[in-house]
Protein backbone atom coordinates (compact mmCIF):
# COMPACT_ATOMS: atom_id res chain seq x y z
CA UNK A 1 26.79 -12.49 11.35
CA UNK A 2 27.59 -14.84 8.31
CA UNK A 3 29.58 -12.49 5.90
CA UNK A 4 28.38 -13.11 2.43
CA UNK A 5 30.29 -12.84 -0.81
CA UNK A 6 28.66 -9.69 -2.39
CA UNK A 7 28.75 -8.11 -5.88
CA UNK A 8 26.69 -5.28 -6.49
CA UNK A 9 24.74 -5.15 -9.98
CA UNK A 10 25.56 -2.14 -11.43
CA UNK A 11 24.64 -2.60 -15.58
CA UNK A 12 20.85 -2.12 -15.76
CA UNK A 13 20.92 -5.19 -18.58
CA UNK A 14 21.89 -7.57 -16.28
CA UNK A 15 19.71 -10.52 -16.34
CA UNK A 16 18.75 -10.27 -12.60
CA UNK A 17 17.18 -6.62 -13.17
CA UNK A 18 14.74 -8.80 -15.81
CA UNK A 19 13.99 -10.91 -13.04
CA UNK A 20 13.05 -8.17 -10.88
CA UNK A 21 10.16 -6.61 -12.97
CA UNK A 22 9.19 -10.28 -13.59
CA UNK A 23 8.81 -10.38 -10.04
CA UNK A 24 6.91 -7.10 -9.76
CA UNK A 25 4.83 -7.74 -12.32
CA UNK A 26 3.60 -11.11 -10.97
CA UNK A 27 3.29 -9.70 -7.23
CA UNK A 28 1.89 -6.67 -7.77
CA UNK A 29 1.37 -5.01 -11.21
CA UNK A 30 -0.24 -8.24 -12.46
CA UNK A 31 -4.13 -6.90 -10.85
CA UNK A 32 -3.80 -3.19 -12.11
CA UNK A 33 -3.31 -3.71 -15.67
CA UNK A 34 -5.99 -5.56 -17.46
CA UNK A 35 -3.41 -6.00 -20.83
CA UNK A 36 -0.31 -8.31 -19.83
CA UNK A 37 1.60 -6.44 -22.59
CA UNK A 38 1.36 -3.07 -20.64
CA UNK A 39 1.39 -4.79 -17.08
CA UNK A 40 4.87 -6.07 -18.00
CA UNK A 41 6.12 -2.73 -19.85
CA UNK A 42 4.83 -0.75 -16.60
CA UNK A 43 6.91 -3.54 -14.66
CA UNK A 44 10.37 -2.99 -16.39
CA UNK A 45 9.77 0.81 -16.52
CA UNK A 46 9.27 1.32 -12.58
CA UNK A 47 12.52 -1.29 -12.27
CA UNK A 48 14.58 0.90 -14.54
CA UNK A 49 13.48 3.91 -12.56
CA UNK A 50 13.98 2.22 -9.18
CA UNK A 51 16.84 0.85 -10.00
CA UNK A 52 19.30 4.17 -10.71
CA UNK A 53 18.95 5.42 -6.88
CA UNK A 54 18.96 1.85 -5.11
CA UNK A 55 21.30 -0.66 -4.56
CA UNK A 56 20.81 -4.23 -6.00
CA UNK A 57 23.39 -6.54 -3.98
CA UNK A 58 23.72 -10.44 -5.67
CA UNK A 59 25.57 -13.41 -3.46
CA UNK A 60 25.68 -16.81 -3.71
CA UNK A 61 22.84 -17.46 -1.54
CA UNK A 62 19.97 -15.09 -3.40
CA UNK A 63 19.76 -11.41 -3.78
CA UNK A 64 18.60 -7.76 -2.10
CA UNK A 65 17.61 -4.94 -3.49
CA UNK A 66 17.58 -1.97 -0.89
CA UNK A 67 16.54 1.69 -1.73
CA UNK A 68 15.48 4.87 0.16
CA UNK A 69 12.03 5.45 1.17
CA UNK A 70 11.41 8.61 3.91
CA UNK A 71 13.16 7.56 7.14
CA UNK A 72 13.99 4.07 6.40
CA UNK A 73 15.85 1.57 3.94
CA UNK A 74 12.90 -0.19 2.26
CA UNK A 75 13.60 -3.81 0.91
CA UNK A 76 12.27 -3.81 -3.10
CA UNK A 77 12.57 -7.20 -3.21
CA UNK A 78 14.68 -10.51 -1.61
CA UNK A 79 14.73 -13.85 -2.62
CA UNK A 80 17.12 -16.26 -0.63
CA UNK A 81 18.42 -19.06 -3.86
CA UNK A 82 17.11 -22.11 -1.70
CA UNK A 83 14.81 -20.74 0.63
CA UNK A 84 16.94 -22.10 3.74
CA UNK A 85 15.59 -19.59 6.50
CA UNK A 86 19.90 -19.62 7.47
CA UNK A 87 20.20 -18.06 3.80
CA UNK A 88 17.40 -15.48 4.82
CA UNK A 89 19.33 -14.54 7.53
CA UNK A 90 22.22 -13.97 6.69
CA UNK A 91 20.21 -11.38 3.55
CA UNK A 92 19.10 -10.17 6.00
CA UNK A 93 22.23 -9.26 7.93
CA UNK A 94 23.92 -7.73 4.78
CA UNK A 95 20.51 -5.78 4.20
CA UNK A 96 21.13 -4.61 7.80
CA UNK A 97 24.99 -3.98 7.50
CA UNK A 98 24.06 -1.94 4.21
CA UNK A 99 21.44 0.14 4.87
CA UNK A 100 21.86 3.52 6.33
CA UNK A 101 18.65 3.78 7.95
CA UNK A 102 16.08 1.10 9.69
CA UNK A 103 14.67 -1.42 7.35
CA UNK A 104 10.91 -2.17 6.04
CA UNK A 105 9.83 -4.29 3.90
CA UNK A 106 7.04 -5.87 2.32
CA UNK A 107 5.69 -9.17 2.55
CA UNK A 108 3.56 -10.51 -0.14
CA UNK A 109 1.25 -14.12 0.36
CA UNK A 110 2.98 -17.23 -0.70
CA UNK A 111 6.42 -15.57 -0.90
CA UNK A 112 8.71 -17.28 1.24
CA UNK A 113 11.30 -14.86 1.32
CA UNK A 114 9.79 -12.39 2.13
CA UNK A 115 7.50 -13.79 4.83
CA UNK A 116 11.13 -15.13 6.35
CA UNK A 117 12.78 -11.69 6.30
CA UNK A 118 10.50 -10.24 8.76
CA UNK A 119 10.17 -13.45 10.99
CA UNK A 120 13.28 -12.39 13.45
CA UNK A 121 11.03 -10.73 15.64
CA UNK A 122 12.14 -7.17 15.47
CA UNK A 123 10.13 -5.77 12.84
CA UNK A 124 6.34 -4.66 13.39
CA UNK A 125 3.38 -4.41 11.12
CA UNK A 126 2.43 -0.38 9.69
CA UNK A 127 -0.30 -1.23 7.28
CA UNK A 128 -1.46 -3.80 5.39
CA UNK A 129 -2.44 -3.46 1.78
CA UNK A 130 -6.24 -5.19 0.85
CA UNK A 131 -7.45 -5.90 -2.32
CA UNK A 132 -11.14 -6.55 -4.14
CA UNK A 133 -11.99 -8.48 -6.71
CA UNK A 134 -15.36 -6.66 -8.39
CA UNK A 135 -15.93 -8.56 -11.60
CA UNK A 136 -18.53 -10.85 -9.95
CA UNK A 137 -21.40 -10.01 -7.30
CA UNK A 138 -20.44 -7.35 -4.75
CA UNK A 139 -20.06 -8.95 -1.39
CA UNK A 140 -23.29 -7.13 0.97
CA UNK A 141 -24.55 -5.83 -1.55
CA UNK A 142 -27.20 -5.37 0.06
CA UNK A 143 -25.87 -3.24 2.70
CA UNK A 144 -25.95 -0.10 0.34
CA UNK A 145 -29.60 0.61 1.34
CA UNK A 146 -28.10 1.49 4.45
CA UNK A 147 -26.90 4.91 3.11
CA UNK A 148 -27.15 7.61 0.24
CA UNK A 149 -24.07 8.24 -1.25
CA UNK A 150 -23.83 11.69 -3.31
CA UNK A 151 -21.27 13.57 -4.77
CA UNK A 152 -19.37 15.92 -2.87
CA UNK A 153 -19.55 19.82 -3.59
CA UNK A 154 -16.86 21.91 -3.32
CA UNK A 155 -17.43 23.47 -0.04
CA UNK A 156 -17.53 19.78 1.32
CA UNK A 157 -14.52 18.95 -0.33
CA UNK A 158 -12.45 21.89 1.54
CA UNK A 159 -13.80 21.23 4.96
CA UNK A 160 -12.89 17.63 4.38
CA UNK A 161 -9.52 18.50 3.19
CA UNK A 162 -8.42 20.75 6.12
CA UNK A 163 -8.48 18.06 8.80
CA UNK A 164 -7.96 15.27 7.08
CA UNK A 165 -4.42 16.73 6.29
CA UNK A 166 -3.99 16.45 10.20
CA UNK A 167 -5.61 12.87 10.37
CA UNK A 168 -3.62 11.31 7.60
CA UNK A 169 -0.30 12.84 9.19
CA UNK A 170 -0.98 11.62 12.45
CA UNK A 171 -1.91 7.90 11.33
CA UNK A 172 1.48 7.94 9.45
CA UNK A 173 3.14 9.20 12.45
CA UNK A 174 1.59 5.97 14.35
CA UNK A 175 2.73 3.78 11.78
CA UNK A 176 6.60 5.07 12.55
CA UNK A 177 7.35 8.35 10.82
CA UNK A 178 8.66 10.97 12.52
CA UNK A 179 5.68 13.60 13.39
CA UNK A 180 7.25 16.26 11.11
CA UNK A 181 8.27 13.81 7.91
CA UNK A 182 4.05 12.46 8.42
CA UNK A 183 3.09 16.36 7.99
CA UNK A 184 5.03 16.97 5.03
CA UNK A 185 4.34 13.79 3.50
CA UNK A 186 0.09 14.20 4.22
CA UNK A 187 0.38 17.95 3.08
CA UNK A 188 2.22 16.72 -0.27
CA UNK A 189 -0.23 14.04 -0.81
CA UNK A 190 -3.09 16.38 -0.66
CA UNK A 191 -1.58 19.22 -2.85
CA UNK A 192 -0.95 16.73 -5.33
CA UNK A 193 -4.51 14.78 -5.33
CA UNK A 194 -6.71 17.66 -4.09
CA UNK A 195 -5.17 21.03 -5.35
CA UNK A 196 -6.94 24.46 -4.55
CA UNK A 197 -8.83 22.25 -2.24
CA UNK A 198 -10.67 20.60 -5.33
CA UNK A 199 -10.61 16.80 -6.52
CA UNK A 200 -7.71 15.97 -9.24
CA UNK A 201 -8.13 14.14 -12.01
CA UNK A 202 -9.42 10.73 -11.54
CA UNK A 203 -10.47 11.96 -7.71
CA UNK A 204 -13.86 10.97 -6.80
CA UNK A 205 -15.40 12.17 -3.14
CA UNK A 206 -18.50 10.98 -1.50
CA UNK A 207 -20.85 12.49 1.26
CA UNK A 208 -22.67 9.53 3.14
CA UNK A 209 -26.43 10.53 4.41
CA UNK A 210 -28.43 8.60 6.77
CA UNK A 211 -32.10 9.68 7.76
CA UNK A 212 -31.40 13.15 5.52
CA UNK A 213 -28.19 13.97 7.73
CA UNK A 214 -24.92 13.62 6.69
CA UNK A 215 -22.95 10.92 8.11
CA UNK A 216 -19.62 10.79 6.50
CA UNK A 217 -17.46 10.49 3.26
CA UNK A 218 -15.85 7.97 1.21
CA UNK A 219 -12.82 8.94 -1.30
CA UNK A 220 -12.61 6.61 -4.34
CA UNK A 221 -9.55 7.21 -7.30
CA UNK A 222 -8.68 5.52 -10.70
CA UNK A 223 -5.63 4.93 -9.67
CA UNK A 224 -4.03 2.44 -12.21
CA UNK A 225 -5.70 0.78 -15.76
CA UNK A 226 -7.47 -1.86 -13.89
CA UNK A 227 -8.16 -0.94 -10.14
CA UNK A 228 -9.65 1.69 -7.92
CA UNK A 229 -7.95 2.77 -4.73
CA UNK A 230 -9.87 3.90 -1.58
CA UNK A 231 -8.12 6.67 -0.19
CA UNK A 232 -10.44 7.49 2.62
CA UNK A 233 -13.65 6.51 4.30
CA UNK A 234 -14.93 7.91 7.32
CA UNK A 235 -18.13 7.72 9.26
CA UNK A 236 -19.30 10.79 11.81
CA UNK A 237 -18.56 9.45 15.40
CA UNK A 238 -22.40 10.21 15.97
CA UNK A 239 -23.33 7.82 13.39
CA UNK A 240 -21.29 5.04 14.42
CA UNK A 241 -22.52 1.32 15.15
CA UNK A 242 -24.93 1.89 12.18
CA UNK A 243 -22.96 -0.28 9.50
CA UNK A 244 -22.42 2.97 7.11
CA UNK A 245 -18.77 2.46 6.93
CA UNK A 246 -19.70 -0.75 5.61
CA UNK A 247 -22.44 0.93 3.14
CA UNK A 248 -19.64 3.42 1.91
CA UNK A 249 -17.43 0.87 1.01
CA UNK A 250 -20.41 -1.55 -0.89
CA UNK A 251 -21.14 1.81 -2.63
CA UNK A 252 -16.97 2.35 -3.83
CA UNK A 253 -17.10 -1.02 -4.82
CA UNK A 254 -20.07 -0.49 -7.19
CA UNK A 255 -18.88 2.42 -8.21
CA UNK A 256 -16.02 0.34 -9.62
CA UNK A 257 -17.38 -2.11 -11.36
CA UNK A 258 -19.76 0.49 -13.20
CA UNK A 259 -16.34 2.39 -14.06
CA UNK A 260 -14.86 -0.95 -15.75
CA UNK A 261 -12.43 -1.58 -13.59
CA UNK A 262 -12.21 -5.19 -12.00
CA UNK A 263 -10.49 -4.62 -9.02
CA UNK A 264 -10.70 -2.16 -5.64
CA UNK A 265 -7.69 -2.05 -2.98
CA UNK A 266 -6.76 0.10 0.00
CA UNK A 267 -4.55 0.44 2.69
CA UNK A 268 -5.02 -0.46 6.72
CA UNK A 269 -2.47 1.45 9.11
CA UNK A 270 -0.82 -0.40 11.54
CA UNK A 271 -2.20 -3.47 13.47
CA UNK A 272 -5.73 -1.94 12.93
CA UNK A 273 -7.99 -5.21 13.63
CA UNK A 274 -11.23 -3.61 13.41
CA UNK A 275 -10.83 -1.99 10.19
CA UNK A 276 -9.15 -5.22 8.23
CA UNK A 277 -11.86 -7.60 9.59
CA UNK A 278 -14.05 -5.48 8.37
CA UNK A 279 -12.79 -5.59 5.02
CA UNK A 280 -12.34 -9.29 4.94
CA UNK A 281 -16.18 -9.68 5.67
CA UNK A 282 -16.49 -7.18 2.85
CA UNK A 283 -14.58 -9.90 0.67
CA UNK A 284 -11.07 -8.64 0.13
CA UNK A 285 -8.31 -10.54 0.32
CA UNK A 286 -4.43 -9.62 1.62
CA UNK A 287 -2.20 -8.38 -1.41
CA UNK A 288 1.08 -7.04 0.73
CA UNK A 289 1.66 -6.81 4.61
CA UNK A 290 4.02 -4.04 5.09
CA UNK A 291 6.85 -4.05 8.24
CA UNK A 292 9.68 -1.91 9.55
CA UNK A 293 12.31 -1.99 12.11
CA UNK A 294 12.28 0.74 14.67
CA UNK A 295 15.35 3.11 14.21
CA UNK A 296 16.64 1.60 18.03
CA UNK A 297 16.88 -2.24 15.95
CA UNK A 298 19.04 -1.29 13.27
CA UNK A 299 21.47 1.30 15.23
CA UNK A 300 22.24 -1.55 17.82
């Protein structure tokens, strides 16, 4: 391992925590606010919050910035200085020798860094973020007539609720986290967005009909100033092979636009092939490809 000179940045004016909402608000605040002005103050806010329960480590070959997240050390942000893959490494190595749990990070497109980080071969892919762009023509469009999309009642939203609990805990789970963290985490998230087994503010479920049957259910949320967030879709195994998960998410997408919001994003667990080419036929592009080390790698 090549030890690094190391200074950790404790004064939350220090120049380099500027950089770091910079950086978050030009990789990934920059699409959910449609005014820079708030964009930016959202930036600097979630750094300032961030920032007094992680650990932001400068040396003379670039920076990390390390903080908790469930069962692993998630990476906030790197940048090696000159972008030497050696100078990656050896961030990499501190990361490692600082962390007290296995690392993950994200990688964002056309961040070198970043991409580098991950590239040592022990690190795997748990879900890929996708993104929408919906101020021009929906891509298959015309794939909408495929389905009726209404809104869900409450007796729909319940049943949904119950086992989706389960199937949101067990696709964490198969991204990495430990069975009993994914429960906790899925029963959480569902308490918070659906209490009394009823949609939250800014919650939006969908039954999909085909033929006068029901067929499934999309879940569409405002979920920041400028974009919507697709939470869930899901298409009855019976009604499979029919292109109505494809429908349901032509139908979020409008729904969208007519809501004046310009952009739609989601999340794709794991190494899930089916589901993201799907999406890129649907026109969405990669915003963040997210990795972590198995808890084996880092206690080697």
């Amino acid at each position: 391992m090549r030890r690094l000179r190391q200074h950790q940045v404790t004064d939350p004016d220090d120049p380099l925590v500027a950089e770091l909402a910079e950086r978050q608000w030009r990789w990934r605040l920059r699409h959910r606010y449609a005014d820079e002005a708030a964009g930016r103050a959202a930036a600097a806010a979630l750094v300032r919050e961030l920032f007094d329960r992680s650990r932001l480590v400068s040396t003379p070959v670039g920076f990390v910035w390390l903080g908790p997240d469930g069962e692993h050390t998630l990476v906030h942000d790197v940048r090696a200085a000159g972008g030497d893959p050696g100078q990656v490494a050896a961030l990499r190595d501190l990361a490692t020798e600082l962390a007290g749990s296995p690392l993950a990070a994200g990688v964002l497109p056309g961040e070198p860094s970043r991409e580098a980080f991950v590239d040592d071969g022990t690190f795997r892919l748990t879900a890929t973020s996708m993104r929408l762009d919906v101020t021009g023509p929906v891509p298959g469009e015309e794939l909408a007539a495929r389905a009726e999309v209404t809104a869900m009642t409450d007796v729909e939203v319940r049943a949904y609720r119950d086992g989706a609990v389960l199937s949101y805990a067990q696709s964490r789970a198969e991204a990495g986290e430990s069975p009993e963290l994914a429960r906790k985490t899925s029963e959480a998230a569902f308490d918070e967005l659906l209490p009394a087994g009823r949609p939250g503010p800014d919650q939006y479920l969908f039954t999909i009909r085909h033929a006068g049957e029901r067929a499934g259910m999309v879940w569409v949320c405002r979920r920041w100033p400028a974009q919507a967030w697709v939470y869930d879709v899901e298409v009855d195994p019976a009604w499979r092979g029919h292109g109505l998960g494809a429908a349901a998410m032509v139908h979020a997408a409008r729904w969208t636009r007519a809501a004046g919001l310009p952009s739609l994003g989601l999340n794709v667990f794991g190494p899930n092939a089916h589901a993201r080419s799907l999406y890129e036929r649907l026109g969405y592009a990669v915003e963040e490809e997210h990795f972590a080390r198995e808890p084996s790698t880092d206690e080697a």
